[in-house]
PDB file of N, CA and C in Angstrom:
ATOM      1  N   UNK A   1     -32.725 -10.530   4.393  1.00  0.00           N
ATOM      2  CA  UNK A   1     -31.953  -9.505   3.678  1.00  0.00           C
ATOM      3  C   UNK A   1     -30.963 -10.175   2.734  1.00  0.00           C
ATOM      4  N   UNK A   2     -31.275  -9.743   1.568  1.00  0.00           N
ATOM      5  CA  UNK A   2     -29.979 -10.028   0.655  1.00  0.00           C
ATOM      6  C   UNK A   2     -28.357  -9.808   1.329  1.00  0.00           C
ATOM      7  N   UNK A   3     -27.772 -11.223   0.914  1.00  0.00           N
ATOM      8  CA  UNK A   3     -26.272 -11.002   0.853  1.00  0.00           C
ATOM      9  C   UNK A   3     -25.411 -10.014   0.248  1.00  0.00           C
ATOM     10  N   UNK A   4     -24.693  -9.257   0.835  1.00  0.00           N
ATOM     11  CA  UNK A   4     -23.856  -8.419  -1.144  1.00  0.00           C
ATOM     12  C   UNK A   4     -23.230  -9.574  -1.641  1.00  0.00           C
ATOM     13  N   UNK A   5     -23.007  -8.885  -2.676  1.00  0.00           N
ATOM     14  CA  UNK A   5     -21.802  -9.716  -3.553  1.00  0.00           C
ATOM     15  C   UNK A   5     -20.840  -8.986  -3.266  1.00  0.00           C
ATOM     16  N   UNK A   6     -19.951  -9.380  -3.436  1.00  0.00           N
ATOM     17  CA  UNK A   6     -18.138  -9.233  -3.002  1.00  0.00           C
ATOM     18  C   UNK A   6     -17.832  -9.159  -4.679  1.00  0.00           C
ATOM     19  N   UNK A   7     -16.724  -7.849  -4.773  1.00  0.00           N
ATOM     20  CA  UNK A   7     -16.149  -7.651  -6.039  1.00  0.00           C
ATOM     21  C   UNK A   7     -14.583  -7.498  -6.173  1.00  0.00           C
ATOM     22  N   UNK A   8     -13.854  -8.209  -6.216  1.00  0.00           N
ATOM     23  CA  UNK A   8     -12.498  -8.468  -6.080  1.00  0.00           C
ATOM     24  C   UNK A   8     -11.824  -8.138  -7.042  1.00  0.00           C
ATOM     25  N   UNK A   9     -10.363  -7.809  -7.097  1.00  0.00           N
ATOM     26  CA  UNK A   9      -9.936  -7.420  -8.306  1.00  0.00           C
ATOM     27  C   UNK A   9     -10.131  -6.256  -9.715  1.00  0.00           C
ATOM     28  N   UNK A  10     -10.980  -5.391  -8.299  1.00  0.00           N
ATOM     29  CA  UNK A  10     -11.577  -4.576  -9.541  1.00  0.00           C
ATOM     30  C   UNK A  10     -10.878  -3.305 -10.205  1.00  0.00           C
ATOM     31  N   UNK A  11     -11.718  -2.811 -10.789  1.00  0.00           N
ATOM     32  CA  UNK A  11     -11.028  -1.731 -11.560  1.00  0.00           C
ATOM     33  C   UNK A  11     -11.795  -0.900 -12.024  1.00  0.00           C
ATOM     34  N   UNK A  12     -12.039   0.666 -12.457  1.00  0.00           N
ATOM     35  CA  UNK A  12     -12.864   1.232 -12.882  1.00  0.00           C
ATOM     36  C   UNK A  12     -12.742   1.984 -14.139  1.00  0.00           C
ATOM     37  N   UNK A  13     -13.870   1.887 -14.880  1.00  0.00           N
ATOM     38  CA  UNK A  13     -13.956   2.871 -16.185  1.00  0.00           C
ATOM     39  C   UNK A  13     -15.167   3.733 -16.047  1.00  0.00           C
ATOM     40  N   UNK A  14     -14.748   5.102 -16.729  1.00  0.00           N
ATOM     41  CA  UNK A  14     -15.323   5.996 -16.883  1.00  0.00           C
ATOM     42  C   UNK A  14     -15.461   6.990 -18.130  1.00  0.00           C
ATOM     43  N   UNK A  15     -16.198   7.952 -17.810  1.00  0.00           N
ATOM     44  CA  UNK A  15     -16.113   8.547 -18.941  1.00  0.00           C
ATOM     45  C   UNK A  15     -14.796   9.475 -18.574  1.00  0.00           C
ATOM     46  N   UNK A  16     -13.827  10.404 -19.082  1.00  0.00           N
ATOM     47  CA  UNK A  16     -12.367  11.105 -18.966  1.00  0.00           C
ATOM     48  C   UNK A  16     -12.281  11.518 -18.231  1.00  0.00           C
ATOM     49  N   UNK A  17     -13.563  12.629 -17.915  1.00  0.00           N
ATOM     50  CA  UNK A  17     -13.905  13.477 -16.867  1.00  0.00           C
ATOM     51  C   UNK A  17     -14.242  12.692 -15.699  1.00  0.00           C
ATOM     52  N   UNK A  18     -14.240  11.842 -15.354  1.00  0.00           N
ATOM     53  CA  UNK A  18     -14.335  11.511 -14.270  1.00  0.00           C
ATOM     54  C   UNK A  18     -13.057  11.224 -13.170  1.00  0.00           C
ATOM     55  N   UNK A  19     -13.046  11.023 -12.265  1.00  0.00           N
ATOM     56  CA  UNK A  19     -12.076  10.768 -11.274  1.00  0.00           C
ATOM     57  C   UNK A  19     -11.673   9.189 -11.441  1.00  0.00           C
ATOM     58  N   UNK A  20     -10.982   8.410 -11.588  1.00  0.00           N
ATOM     59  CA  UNK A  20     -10.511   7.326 -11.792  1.00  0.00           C
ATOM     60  C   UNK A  20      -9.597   6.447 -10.376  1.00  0.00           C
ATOM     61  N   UNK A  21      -9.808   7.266  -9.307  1.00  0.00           N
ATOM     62  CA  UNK A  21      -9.343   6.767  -8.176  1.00  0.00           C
ATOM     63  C   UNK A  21     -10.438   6.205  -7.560  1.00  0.00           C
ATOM     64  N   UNK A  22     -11.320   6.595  -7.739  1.00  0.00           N
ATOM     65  CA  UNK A  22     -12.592   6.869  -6.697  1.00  0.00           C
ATOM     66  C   UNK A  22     -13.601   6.365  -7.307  1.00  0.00           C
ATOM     67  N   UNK A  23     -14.509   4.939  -6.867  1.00  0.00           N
ATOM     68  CA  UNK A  23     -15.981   4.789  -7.892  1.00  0.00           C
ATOM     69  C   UNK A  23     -16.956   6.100  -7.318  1.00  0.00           C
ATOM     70  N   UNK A  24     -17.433   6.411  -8.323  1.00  0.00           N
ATOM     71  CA  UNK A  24     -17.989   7.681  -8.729  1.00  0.00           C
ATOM     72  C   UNK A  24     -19.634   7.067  -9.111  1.00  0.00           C
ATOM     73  N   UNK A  25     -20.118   7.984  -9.123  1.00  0.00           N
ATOM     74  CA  UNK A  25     -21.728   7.663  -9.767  1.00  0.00           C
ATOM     75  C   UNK A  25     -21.432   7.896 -11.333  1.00  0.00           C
ATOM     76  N   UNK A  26     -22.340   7.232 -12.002  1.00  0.00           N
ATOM     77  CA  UNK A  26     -21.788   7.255 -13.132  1.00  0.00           C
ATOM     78  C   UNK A  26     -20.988   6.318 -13.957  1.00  0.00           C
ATOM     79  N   UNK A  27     -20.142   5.732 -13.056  1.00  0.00           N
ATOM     80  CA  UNK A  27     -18.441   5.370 -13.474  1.00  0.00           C
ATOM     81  C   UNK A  27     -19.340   3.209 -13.618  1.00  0.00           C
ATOM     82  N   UNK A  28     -18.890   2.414 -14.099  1.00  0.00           N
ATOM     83  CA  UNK A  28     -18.830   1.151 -13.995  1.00  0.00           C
ATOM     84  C   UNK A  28     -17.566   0.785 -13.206  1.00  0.00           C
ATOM     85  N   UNK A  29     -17.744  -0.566 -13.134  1.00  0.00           N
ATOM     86  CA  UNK A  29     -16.720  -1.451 -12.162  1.00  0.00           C
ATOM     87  C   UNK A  29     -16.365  -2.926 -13.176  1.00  0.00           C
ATOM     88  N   UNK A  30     -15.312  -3.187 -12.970  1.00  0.00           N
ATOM     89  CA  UNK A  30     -14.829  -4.183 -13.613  1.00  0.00           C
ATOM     90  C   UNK A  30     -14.328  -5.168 -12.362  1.00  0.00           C
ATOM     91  N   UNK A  31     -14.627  -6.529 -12.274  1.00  0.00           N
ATOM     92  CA  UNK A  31     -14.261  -7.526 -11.163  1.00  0.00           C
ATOM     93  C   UNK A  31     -14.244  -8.683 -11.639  1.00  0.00           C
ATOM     94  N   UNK A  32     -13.696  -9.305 -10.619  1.00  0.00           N
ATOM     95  CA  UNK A  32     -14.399 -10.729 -10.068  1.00  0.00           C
ATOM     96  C   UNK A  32     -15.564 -10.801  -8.912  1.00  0.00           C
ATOM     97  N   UNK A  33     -16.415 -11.475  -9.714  1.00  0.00           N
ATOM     98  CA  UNK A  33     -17.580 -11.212  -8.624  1.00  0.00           C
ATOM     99  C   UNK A  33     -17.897 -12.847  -7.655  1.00  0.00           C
ATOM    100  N   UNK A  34     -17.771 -12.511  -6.425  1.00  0.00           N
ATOM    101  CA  UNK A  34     -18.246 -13.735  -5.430  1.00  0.00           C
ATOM    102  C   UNK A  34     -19.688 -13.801  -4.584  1.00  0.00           C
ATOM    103  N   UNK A  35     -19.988 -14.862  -4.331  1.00  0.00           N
ATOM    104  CA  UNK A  35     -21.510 -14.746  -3.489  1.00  0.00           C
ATOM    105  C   UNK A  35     -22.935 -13.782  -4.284  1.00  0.00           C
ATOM    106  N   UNK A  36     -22.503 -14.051  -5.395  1.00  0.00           N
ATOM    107  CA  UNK A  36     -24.048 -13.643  -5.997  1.00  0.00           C
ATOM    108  C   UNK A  36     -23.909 -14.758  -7.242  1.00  0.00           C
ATOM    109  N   UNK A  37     -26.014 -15.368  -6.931  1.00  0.00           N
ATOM    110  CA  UNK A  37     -26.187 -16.237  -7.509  1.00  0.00           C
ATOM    111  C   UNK A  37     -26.635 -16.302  -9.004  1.00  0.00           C
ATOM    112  N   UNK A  38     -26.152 -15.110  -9.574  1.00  0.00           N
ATOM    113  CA  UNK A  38     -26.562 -15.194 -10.855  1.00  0.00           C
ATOM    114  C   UNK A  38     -25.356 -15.636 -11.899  1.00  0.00           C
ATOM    115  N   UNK A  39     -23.891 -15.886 -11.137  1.00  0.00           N
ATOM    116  CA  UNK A  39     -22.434 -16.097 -11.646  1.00  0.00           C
ATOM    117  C   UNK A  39     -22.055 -16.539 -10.582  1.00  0.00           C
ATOM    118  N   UNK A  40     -20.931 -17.959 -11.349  1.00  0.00           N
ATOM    119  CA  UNK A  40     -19.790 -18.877 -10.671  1.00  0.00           C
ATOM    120  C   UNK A  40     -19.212 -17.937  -9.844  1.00  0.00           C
ATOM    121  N   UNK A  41     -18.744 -18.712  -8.798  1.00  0.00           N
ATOM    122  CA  UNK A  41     -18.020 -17.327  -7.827  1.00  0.00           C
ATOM    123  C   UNK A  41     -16.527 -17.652  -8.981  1.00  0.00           C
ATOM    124  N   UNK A  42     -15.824 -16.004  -8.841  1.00  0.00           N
ATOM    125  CA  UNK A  42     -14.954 -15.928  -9.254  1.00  0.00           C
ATOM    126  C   UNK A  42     -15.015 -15.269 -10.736  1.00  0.00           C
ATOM    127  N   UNK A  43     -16.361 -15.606 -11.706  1.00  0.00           N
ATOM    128  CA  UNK A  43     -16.582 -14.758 -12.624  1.00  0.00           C
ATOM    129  C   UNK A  43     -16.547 -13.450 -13.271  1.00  0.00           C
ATOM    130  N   UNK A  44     -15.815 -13.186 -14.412  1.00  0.00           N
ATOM    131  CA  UNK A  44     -15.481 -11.702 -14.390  1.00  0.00           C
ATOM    132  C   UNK A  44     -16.235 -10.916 -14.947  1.00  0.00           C
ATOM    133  N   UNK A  45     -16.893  -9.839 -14.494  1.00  0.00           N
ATOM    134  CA  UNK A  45     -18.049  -9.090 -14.735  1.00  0.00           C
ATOM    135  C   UNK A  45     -17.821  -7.501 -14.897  1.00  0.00           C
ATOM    136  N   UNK A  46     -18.551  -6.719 -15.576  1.00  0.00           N
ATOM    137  CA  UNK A  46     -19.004  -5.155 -15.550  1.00  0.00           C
ATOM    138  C   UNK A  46     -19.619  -5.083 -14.745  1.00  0.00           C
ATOM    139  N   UNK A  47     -20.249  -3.722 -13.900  1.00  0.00           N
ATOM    140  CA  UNK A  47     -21.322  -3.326 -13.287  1.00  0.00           C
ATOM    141  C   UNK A  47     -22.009  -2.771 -14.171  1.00  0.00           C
ATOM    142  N   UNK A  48     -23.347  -2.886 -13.424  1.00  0.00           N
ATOM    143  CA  UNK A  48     -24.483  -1.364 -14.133  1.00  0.00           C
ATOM    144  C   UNK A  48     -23.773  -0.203 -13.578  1.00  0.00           C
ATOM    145  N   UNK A  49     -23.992   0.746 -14.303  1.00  0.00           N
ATOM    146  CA  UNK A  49     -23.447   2.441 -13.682  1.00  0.00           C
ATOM    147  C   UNK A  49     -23.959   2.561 -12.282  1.00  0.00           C
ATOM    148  N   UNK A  50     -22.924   2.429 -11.523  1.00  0.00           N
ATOM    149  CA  UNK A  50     -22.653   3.262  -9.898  1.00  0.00           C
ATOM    150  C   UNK A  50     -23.795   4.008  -9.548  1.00  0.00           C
ATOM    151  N   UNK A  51     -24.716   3.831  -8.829  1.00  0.00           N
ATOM    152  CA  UNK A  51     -25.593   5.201  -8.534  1.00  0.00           C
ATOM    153  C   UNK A  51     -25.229   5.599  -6.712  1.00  0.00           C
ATOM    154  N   UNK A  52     -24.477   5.015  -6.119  1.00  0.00           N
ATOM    155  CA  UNK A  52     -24.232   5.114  -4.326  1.00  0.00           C
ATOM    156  C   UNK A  52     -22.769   4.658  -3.736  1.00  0.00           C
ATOM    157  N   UNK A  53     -21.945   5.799  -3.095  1.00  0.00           N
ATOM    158  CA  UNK A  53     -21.074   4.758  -2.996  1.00  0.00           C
ATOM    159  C   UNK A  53     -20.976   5.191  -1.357  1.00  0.00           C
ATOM    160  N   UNK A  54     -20.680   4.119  -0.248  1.00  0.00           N
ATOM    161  CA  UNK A  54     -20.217   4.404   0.892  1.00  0.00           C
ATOM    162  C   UNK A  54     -19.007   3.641   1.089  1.00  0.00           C
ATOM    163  N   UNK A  55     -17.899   4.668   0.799  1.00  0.00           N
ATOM    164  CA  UNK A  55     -16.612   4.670   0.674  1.00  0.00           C
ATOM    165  C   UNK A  55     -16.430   3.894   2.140  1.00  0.00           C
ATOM    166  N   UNK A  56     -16.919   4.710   3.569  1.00  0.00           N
ATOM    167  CA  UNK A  56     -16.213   4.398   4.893  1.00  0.00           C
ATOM    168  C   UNK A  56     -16.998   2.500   5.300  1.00  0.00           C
ATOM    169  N   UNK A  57     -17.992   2.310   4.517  1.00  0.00           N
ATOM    170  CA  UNK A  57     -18.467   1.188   4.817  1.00  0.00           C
ATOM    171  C   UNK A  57     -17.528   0.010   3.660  1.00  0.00           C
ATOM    172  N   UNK A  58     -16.854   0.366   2.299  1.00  0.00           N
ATOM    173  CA  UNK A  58     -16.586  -0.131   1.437  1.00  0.00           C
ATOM    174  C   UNK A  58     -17.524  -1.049   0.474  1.00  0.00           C
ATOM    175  N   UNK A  59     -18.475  -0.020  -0.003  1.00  0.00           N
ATOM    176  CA  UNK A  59     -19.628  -0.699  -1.250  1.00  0.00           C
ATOM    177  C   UNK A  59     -20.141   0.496  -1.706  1.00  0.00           C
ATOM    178  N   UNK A  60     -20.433   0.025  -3.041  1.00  0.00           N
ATOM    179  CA  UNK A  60     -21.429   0.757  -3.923  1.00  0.00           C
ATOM    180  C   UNK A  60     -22.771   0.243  -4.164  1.00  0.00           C
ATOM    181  N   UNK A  61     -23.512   0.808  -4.619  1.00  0.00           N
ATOM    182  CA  UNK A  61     -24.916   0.345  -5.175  1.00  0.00           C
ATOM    183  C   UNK A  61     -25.405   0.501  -6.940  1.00  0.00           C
ATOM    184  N   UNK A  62     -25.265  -0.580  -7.417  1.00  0.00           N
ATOM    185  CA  UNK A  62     -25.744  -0.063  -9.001  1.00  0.00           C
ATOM    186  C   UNK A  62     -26.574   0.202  -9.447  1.00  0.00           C
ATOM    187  N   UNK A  63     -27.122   0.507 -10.380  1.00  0.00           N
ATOM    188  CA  UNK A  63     -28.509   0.894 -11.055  1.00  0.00           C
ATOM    189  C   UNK A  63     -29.239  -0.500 -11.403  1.00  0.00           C
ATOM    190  N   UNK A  64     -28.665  -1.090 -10.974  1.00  0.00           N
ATOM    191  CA  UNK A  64     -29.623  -2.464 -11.095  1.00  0.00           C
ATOM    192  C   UNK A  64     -30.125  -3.098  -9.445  1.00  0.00           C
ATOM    193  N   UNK A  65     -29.554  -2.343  -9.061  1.00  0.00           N
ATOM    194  CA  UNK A  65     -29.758  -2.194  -7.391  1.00  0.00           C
ATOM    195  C   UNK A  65     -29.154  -3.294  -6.476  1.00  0.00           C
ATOM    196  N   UNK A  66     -27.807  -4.154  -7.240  1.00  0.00           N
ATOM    197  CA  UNK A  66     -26.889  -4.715  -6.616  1.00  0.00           C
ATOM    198  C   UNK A  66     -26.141  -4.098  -5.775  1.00  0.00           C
ATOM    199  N   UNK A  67     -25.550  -4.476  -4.749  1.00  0.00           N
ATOM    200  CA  UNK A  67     -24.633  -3.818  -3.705  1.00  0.00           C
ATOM    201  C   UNK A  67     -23.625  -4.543  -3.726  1.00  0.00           C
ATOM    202  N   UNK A  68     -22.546  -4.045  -4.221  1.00  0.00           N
ATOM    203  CA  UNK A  68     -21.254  -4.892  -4.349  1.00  0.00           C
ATOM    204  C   UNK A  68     -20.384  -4.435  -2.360  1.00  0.00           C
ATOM    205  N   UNK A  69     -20.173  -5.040  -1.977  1.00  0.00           N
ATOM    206  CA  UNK A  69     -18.365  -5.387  -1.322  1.00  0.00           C
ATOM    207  C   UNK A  69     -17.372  -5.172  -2.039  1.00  0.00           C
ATOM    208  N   UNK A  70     -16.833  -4.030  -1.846  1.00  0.00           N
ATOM    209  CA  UNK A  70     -15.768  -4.039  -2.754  1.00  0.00           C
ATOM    210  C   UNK A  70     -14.473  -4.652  -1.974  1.00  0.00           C
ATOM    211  N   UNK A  71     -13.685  -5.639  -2.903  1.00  0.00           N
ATOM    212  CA  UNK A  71     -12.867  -6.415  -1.796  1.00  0.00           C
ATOM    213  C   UNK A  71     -11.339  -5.488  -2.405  1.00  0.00           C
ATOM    214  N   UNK A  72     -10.044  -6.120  -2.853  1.00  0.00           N
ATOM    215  CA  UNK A  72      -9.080  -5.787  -3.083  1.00  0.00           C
ATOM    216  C   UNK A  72      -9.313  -5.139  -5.032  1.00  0.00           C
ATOM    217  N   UNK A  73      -8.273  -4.309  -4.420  1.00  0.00           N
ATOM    218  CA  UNK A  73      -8.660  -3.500  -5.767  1.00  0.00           C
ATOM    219  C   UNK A  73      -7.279  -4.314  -7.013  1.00  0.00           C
ATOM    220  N   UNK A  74      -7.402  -4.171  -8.243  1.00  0.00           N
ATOM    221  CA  UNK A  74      -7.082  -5.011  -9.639  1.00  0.00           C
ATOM    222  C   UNK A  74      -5.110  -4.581  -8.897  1.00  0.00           C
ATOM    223  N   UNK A  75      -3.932  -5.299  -8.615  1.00  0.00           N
ATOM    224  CA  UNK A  75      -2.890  -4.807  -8.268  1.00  0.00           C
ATOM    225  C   UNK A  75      -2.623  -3.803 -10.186  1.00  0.00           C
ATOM    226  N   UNK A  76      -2.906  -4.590 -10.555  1.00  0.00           N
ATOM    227  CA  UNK A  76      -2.342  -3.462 -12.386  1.00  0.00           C
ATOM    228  C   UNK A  76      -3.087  -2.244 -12.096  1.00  0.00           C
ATOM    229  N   UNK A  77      -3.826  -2.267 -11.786  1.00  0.00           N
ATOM    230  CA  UNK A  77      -5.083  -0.932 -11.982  1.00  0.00           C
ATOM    231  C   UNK A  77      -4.560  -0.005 -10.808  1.00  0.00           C
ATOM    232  N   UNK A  78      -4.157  -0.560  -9.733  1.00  0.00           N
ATOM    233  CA  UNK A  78      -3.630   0.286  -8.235  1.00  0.00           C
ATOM    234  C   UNK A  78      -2.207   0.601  -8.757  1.00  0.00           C
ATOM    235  N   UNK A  79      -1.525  -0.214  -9.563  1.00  0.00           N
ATOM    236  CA  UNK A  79      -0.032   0.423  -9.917  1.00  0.00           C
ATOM    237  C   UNK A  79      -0.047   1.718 -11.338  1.00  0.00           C
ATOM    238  N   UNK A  80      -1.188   1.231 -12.396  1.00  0.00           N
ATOM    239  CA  UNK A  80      -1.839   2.563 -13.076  1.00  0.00           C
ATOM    240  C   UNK A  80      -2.023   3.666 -12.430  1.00  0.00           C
ATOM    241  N   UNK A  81      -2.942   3.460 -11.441  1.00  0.00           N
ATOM    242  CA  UNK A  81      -3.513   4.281 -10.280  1.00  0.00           C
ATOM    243  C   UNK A  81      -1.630   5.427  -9.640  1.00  0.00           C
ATOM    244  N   UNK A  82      -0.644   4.637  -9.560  1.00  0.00           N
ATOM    245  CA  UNK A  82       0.161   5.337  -8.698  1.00  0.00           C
ATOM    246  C   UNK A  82       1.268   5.839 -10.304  1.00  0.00           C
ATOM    247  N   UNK A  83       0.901   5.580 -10.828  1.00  0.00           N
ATOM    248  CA  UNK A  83       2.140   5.888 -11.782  1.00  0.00           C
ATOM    249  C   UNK A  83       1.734   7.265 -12.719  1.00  0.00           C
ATOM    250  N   UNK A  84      -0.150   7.291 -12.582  1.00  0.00           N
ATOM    251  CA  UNK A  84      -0.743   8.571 -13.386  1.00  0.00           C
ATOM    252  C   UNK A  84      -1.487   9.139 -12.292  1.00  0.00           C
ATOM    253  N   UNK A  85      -1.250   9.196 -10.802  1.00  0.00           N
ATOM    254  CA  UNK A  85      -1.436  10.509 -10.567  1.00  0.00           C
ATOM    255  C   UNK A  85      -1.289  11.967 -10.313  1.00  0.00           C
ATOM    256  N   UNK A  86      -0.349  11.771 -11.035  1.00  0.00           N
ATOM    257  CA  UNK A  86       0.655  13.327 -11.203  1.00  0.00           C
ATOM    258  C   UNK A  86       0.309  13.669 -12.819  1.00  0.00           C
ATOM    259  N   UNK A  87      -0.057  13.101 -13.717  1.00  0.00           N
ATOM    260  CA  UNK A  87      -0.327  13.417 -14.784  1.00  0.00           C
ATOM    261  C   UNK A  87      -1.780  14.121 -15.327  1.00  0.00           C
ATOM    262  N   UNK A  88      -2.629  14.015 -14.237  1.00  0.00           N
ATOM    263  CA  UNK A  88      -3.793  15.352 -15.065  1.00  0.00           C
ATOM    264  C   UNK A  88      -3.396  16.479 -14.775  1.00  0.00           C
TER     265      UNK A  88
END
């Protein structure tokens, strides 16, 4: 069985309408990616668009059919995260 890759530091973009707390289907991921052999560990990467996420296990699945680990989320992106959610 494939290893996941571990995605550290991440952060998410979407289209407006989407939820921005939460990876979403749809939505990409922005990281550092570890333990996958196609990039230096530590390399900073996009995802393919989200197609699975199991929040209580902590991973998604992309349309390229990687399974990230999602490790600690971007601290800028979690302090974005707390400063605009009173604003939609």
């Amino acid at each position: 069985m494939k290893q996941d890759s571990r995605l550290e530091d991440w952060f998410i973009t979407a289209a407006l309408s989407s939820d921005l707390a939460q990876p979403d289907a749809g939505t990409t991921l922005h990281g550092r990616v570890y333990g996958d052999n196609r990039f230096p560990d530590g390399y900073a990467i996009r995802t393919s668009p989200v197609v699975e996420v199991n929040a209580e296990q902590g991973y998604v699945i992309t349309k390229s059919g990687t399974r990230y680990k999602l490790g600690n989320i971007s601290p800028e992106y979690k302090q974005w995260l707390e400063d605009n959610k009173g604003g939609e």
